[in-house]
Protein backbone atom coordinates (compact mmCIF):
# COMPACT_ATOMS: atom_id res chain seq x y z
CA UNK A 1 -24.23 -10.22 7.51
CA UNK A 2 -22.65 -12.44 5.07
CA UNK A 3 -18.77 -13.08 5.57
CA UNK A 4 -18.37 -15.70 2.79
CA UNK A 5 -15.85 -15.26 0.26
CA UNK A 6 -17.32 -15.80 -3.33
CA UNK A 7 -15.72 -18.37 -5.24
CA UNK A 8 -13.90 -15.84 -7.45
CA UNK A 9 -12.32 -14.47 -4.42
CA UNK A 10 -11.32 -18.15 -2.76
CA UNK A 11 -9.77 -18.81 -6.32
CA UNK A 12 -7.47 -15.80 -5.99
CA UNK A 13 -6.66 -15.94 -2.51
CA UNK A 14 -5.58 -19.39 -3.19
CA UNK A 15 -3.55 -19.00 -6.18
CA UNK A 16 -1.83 -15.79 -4.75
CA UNK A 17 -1.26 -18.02 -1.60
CA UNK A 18 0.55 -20.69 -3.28
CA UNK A 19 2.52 -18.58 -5.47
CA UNK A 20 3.65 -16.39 -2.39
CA UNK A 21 4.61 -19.89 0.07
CA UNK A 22 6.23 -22.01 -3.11
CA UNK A 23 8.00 -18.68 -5.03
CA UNK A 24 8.31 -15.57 -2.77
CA UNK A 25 8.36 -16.66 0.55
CA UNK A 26 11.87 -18.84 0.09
CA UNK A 27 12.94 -15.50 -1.39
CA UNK A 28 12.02 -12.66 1.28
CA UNK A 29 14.99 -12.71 3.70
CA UNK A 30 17.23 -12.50 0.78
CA UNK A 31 15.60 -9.78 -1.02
CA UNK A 32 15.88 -7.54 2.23
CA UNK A 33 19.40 -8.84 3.17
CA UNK A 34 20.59 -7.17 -0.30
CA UNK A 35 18.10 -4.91 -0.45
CA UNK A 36 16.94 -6.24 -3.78
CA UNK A 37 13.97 -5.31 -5.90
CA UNK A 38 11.61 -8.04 -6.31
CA UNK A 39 11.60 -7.72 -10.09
CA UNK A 40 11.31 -11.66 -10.83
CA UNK A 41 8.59 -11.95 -8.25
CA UNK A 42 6.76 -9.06 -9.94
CA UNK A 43 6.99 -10.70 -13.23
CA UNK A 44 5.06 -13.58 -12.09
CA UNK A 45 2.50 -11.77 -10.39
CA UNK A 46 2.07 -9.99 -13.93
CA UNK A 47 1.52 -13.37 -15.28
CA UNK A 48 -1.28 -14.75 -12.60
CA UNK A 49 -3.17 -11.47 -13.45
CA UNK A 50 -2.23 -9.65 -9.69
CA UNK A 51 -0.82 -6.25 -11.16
CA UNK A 52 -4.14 -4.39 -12.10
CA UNK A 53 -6.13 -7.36 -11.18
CA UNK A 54 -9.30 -4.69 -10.29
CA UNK A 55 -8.54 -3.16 -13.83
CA UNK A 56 -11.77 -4.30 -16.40
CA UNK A 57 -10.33 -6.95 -18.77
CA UNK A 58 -10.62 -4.12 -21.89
CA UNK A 59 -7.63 -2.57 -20.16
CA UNK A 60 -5.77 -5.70 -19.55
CA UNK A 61 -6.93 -6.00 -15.99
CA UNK A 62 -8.46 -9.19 -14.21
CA UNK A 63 -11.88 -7.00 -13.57
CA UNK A 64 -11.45 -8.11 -9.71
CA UNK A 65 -13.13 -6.80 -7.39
CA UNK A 66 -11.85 -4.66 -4.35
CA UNK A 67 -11.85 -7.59 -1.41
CA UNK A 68 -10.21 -9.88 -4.28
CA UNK A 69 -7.46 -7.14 -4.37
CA UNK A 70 -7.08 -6.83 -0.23
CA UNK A 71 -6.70 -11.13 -0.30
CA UNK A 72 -4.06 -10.79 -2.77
CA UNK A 73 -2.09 -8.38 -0.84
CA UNK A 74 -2.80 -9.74 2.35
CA UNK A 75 -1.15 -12.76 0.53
CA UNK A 76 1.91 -11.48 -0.87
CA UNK A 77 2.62 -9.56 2.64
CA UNK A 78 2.01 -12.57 5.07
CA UNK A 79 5.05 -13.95 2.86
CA UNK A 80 6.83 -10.67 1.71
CA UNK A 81 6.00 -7.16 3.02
CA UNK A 82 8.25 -5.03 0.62
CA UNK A 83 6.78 -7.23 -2.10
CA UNK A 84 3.33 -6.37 -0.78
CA UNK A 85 3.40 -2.61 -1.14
CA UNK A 86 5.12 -2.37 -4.53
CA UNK A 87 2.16 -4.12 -5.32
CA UNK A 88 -0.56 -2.03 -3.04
CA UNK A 89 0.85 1.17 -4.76
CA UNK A 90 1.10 -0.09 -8.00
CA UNK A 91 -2.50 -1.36 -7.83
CA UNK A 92 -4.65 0.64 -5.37
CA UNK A 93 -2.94 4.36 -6.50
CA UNK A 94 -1.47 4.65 -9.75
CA UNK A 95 -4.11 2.37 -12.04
CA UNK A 96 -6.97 3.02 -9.85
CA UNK A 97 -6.72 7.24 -10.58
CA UNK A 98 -5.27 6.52 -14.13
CA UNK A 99 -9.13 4.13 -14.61
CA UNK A 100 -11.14 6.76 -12.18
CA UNK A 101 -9.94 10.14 -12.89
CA UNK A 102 -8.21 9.46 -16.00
CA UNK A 103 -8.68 10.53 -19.66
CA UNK A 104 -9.73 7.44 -22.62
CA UNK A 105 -6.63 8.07 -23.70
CA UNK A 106 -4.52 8.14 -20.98
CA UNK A 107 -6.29 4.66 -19.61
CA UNK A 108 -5.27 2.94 -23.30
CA UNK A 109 -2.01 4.61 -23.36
CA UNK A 110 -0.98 3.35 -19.27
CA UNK A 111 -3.00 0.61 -18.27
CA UNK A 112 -2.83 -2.42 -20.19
CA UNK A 113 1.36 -1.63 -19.91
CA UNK A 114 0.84 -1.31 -16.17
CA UNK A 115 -1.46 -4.90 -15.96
CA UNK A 116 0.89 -6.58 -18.03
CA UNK A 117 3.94 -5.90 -15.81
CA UNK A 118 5.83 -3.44 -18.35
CA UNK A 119 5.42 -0.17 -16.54
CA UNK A 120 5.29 -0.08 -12.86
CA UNK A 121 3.40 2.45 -11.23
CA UNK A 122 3.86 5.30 -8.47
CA UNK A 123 2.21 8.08 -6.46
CA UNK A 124 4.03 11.28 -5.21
CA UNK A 125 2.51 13.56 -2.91
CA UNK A 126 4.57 13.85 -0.18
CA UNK A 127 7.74 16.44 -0.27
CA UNK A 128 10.17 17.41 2.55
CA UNK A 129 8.04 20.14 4.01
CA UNK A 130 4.62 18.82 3.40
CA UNK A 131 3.99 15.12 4.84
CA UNK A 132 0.70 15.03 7.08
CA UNK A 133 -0.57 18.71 6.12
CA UNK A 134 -0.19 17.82 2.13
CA UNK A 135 -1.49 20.52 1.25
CA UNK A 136 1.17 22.87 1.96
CA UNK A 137 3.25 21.02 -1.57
CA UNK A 138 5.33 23.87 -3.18
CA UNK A 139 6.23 21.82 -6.16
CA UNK A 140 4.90 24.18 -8.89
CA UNK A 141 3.29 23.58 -12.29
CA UNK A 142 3.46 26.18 -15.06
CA UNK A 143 1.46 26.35 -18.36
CA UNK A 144 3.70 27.73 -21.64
CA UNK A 145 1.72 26.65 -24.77
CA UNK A 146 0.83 22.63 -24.79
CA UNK A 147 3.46 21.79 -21.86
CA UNK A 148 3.66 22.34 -18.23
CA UNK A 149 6.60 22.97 -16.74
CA UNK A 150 7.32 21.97 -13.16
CA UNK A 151 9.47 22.73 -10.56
CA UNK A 152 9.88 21.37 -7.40
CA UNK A 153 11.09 18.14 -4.89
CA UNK A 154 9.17 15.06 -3.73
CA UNK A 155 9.81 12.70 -1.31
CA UNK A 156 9.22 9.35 0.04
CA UNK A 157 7.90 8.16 -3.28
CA UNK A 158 7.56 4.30 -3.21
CA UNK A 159 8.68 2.48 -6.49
CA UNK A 160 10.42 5.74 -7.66
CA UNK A 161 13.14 4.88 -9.60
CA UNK A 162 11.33 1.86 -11.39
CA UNK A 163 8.17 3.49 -12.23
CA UNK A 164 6.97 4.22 -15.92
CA UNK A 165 3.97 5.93 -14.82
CA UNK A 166 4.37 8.54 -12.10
CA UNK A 167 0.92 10.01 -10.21
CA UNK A 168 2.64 13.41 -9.44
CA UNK A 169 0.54 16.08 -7.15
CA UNK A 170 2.13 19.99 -8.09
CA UNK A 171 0.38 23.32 -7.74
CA UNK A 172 -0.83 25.51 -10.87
CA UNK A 173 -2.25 28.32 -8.52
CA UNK A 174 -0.13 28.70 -4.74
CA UNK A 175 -2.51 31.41 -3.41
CA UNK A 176 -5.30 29.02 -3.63
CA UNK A 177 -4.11 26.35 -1.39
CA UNK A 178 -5.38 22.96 -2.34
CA UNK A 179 -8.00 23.93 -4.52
CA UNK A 180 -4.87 24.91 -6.54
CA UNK A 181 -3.31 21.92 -6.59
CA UNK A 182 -3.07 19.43 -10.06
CA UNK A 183 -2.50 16.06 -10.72
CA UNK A 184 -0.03 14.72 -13.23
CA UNK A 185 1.12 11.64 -14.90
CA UNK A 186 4.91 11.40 -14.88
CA UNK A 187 7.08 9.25 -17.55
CA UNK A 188 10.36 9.16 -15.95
CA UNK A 189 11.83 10.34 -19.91
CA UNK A 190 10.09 13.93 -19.42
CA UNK A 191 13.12 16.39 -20.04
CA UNK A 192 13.95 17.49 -16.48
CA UNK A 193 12.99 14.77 -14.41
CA UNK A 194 15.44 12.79 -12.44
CA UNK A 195 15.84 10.13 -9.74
CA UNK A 196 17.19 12.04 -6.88
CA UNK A 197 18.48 9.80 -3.18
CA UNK A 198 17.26 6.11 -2.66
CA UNK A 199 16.41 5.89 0.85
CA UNK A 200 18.00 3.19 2.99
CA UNK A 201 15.39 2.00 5.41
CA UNK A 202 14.84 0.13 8.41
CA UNK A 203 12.25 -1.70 6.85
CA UNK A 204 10.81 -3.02 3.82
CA UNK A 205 14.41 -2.87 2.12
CA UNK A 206 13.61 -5.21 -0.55
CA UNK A 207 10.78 -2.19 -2.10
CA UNK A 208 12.37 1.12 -3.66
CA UNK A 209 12.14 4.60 -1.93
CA UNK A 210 13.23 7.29 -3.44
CA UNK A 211 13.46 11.32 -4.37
CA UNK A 212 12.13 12.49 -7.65
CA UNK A 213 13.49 16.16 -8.76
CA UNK A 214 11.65 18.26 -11.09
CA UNK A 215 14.04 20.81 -12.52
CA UNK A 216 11.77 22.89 -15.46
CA UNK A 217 10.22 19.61 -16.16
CA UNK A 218 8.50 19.81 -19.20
CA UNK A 219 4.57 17.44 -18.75
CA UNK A 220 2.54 17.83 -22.08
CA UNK A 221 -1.02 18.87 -21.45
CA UNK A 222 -2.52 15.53 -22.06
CA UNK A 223 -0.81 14.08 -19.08
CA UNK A 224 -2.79 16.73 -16.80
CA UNK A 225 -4.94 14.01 -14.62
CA UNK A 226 -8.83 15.94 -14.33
CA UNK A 227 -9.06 19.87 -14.46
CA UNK A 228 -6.66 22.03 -12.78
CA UNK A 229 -7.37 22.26 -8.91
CA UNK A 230 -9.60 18.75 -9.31
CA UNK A 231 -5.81 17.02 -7.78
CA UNK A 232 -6.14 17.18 -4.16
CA UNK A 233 -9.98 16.02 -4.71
CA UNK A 234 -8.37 13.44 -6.94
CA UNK A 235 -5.32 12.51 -4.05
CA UNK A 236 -7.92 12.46 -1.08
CA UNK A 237 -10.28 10.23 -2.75
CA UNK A 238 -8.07 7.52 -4.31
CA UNK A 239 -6.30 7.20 -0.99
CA UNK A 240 -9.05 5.98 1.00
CA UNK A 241 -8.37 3.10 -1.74
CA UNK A 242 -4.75 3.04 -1.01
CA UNK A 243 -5.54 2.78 2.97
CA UNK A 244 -7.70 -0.64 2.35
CA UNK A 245 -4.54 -1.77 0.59
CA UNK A 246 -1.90 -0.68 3.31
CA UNK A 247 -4.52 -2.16 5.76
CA UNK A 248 -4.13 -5.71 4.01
CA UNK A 249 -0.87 -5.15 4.20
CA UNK A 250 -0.56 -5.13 8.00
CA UNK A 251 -2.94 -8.20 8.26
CA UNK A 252 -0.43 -10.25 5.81
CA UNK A 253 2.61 -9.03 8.33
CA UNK A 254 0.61 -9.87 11.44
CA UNK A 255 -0.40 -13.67 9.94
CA UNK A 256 3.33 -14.17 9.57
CA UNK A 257 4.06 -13.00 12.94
CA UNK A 258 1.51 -15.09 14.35
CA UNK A 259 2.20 -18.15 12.04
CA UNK A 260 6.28 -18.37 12.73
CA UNK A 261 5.18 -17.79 16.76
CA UNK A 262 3.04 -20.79 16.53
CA UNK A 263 5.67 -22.71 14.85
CA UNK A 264 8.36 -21.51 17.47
CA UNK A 265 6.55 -22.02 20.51
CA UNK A 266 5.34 -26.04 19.47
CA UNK A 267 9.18 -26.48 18.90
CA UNK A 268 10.82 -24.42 22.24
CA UNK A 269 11.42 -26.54 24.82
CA UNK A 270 12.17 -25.05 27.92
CA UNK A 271 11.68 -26.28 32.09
CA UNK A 272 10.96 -29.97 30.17
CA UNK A 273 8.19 -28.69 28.19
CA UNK A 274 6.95 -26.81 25.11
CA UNK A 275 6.88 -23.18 25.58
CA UNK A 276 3.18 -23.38 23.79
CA UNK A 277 2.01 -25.35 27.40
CA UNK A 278 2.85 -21.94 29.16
CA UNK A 279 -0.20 -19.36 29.61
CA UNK A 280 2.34 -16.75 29.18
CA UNK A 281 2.59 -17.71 25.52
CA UNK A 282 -0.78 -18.74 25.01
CA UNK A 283 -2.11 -15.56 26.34
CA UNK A 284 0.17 -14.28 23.90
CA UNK A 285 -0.89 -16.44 20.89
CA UNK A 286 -4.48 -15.75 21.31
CA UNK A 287 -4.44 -11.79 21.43
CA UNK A 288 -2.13 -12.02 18.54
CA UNK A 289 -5.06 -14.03 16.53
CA UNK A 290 -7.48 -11.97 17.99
CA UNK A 291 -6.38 -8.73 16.65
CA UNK A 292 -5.33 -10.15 13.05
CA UNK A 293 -8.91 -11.43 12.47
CA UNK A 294 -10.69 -7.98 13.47
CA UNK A 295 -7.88 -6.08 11.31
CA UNK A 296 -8.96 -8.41 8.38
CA UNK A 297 -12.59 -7.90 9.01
CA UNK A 298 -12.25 -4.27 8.83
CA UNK A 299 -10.25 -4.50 6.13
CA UNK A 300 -12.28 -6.35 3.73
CA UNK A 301 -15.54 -4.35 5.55
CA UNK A 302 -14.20 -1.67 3.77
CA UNK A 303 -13.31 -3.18 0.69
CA UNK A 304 -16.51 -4.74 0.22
CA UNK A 305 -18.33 -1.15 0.95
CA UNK A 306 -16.35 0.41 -1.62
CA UNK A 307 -17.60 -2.35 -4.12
CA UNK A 308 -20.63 -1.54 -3.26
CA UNK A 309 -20.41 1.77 -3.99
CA UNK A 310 -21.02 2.87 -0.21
CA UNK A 311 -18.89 5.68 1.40
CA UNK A 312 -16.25 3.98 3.13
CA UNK A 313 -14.03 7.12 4.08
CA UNK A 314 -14.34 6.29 7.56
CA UNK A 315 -14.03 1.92 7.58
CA UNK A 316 -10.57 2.71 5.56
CA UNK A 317 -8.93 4.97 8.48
CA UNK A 318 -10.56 2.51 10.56
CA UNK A 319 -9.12 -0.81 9.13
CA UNK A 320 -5.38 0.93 8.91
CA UNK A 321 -5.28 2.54 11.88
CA UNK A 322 -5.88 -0.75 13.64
CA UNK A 323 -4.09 -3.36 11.24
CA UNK A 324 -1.34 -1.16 11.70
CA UNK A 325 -0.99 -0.41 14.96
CA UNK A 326 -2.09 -4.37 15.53
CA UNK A 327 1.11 -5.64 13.12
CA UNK A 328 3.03 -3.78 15.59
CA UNK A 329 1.69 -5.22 18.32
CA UNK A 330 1.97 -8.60 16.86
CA UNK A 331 5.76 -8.29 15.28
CA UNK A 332 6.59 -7.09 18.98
CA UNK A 333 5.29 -10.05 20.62
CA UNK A 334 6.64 -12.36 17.85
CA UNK A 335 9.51 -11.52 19.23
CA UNK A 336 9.41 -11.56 22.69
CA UNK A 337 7.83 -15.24 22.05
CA UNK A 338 11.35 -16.00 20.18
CA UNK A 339 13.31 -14.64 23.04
CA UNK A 340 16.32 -14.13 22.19
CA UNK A 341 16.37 -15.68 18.62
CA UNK A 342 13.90 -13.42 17.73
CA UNK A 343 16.29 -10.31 18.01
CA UNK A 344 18.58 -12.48 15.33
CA UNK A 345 18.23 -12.13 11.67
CA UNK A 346 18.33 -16.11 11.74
CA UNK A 347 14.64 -16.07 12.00
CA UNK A 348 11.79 -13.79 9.91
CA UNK A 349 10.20 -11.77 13.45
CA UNK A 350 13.24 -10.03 13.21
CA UNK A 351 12.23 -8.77 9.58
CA UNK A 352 8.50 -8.37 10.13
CA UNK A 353 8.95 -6.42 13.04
CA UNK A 354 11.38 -3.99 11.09
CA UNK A 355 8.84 -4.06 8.10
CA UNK A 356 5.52 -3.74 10.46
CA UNK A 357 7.68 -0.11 11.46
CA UNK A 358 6.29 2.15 9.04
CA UNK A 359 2.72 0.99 9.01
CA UNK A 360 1.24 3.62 11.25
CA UNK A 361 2.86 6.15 9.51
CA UNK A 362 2.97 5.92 5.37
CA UNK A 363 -0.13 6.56 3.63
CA UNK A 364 -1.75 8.45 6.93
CA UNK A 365 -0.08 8.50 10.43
CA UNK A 366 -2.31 6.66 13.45
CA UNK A 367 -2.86 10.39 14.51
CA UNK A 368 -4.32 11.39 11.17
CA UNK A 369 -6.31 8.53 11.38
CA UNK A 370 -7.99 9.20 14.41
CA UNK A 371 -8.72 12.78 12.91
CA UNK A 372 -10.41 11.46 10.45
CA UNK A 373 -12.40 8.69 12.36
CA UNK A 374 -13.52 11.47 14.95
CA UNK A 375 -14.36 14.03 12.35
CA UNK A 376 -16.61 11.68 10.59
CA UNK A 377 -18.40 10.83 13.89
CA UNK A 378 -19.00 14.52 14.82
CA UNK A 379 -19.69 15.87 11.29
CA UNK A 380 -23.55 17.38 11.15
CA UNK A 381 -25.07 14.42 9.84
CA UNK A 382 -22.90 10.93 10.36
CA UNK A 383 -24.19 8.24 8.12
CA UNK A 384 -24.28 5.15 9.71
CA UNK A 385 -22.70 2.49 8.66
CA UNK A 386 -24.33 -0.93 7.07
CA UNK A 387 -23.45 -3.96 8.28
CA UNK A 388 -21.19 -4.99 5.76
């Protein structure tokens, strides 16, 4: 078992590190304060190659590799969470089903845009009725000559009202369930789309969350993503993608949890001493570092099976259900640690415990999770998994 980083991957983490301590870290409280979008940090992370950075270079991309992309996120989280998923999105979603599933033209019309910072991308599955059971969408999609039309609400959709490129899941035959369901690449120009409510949000306030309404919204034919009834095939299998990045993205969140707890508790004083010299806090410190290495183990175990090529269906629920539910953990005792300066918006706990929130339940609840893990374990024949 081999658990060194290439030097590739080093030379990313590192530059993504720096940029995210000297440029977006000063910037983070701020950006959720006024719940501003982090369009300058973006820019630059267009510049060092970080949007599309698993895209091959033909399509503008950085031809990274999978762990490369998990170090950059983890990265950009540990200093800026909302920051972090615009980019895991962006990234792991919308480029990865526009390269995979995608037609040549679609990937030279939307990709090198997307790497280069000019479009931003998005994925919509989720509507009011249909979050966990996604299958039950009722946003429609209606063939008349070389257009579709659609019809129909979505919800939840991160990046929504600054995306150029919208991954949009509607159904072209209801009676048939999923196998009826079609996958669609959105410009936010289509006659009949529209920007519907921006949510306001407990956490991540600096990232955009919105409604998209589809009113007879007319999608040519060449912006159908596979074959009709290919989309939930196509939405289930780029996800598992999308859970490696959400997965990073609790490991960043619980490295800044544990890094401003070490900081606080060396500085504390309290009873003559340093809180750090109590084993309450120690305790605390070491379970915190405990959990935030094995979420980043699993985390880039799965990435590095999927760059093998190995089915890593099962290592993605596992790394986000536990980075999740271990950011949580970790934001919670961040604060306790900061007593009660940690309930303050004075210092960042406050913010990462607010952002940590939502980790066990976008892109897969904790529940949904464990459905998955156990269903994998009791299928007829469980393939067990390398050690890598």
């Amino acid at each position: 078992m081999d658990f060194q980083l290439t030097e590739a991957q080093r030379l990313i983490r590192d530059t993504v590190r720096e940029f995210a301590e000297k440029e977006l870290a000063p910037l983070a409280a701020e950006l959720d304060r006024l719940k501003r979008y982090p369009e300058k940090p973006l820019q630059r992370l267009a510049e060092l190659g970080v949007l599309g950075m698993t895209m091959p270079p033909e399509y503008g991309g950085a031809g990274a590799d999978t762990v490369s992309s998990c170090l950059a996120l983890m990265e950009i989280s540990r200093a800026c969470a909302s920051t972090g998923v615009t980019v895991s999105l962006h990234n792991t979603l919308t480029c990865e089903i526009i390269y995979r599933h995608g037609t040549e033209d679609q990937r030279q019309r939307y990709l090198p845009a997307l790497c280069r910072g000019e479009l931003l991308g998005a994925f919509s599955l989720t509507e009011p009725t249909s979050g966990s059971d996604a299958a039950s969408l009722r946003t429609t999609a209606i063939r008349r000559g070389d257009r579709y039309v659609l019809n129909g609400t979505k919800q939840f959709v991160t990046n929504g009202s600054r995306a150029g490129a919208i991954i949009l899941f509607a159904s072209t035959d209801p009676p048939r369930g999923e196998k009826g369901i079609t996958a669609f690449l959105i410009e936010p120009l289509f006659p009949g789309f529209r920007v519907g409510k921006r949510e306001d949000k407990m956490g991540l306030r600096a990232s955009d969350t919105t409604e998209l309404v589809l009113e007879d919204c007319q999608v040519p034919v060449e912006n159908r993503i596979g074959e009709e009834g290919e989309g939930f095939k196509i939405a289930l299998s780029s996800l598992v993608t999308g859970r490696a990045g959400i997965a990073a993205q609790a490991v960043g969140i619980a490295q800044a949890c544990l890094d401003a707890s070490i900081r606080y508790a060396k500085e504390r004083r309290q009873f003559g001493q340093p809180i750090a010299e109590f084993q309450a806090i120690q305790w605390k410190l070491a379970n915190m570092a405990t959990e935030t290495e094995a979420a980043r183990l699993l985390t880039l175990r799965a990435a590095a099976r999927k760059d093998r090529g190995l089915p890593c269906t099962m290592e993605a629920s596992m790394a986000k259900l536990f980075a999740s539910e271990a950011a949580n953990r970790s934001a919670a005792e961040a604060v306790q640690i900061h007593g009660g300066y940690g309930y303050l918006q004075d210092f960042p706990v406050e913010r990462y415990m607010r952002d940590a929130r939502v980790l066990t339940i976008y892109e897969g609840t904790s529940e949904i999770h464990r459905l998955i893990v156990a269903r994998q374990l009791l299928s007829p024949s469980p393939q067990p998994s390398p050690p890598v």
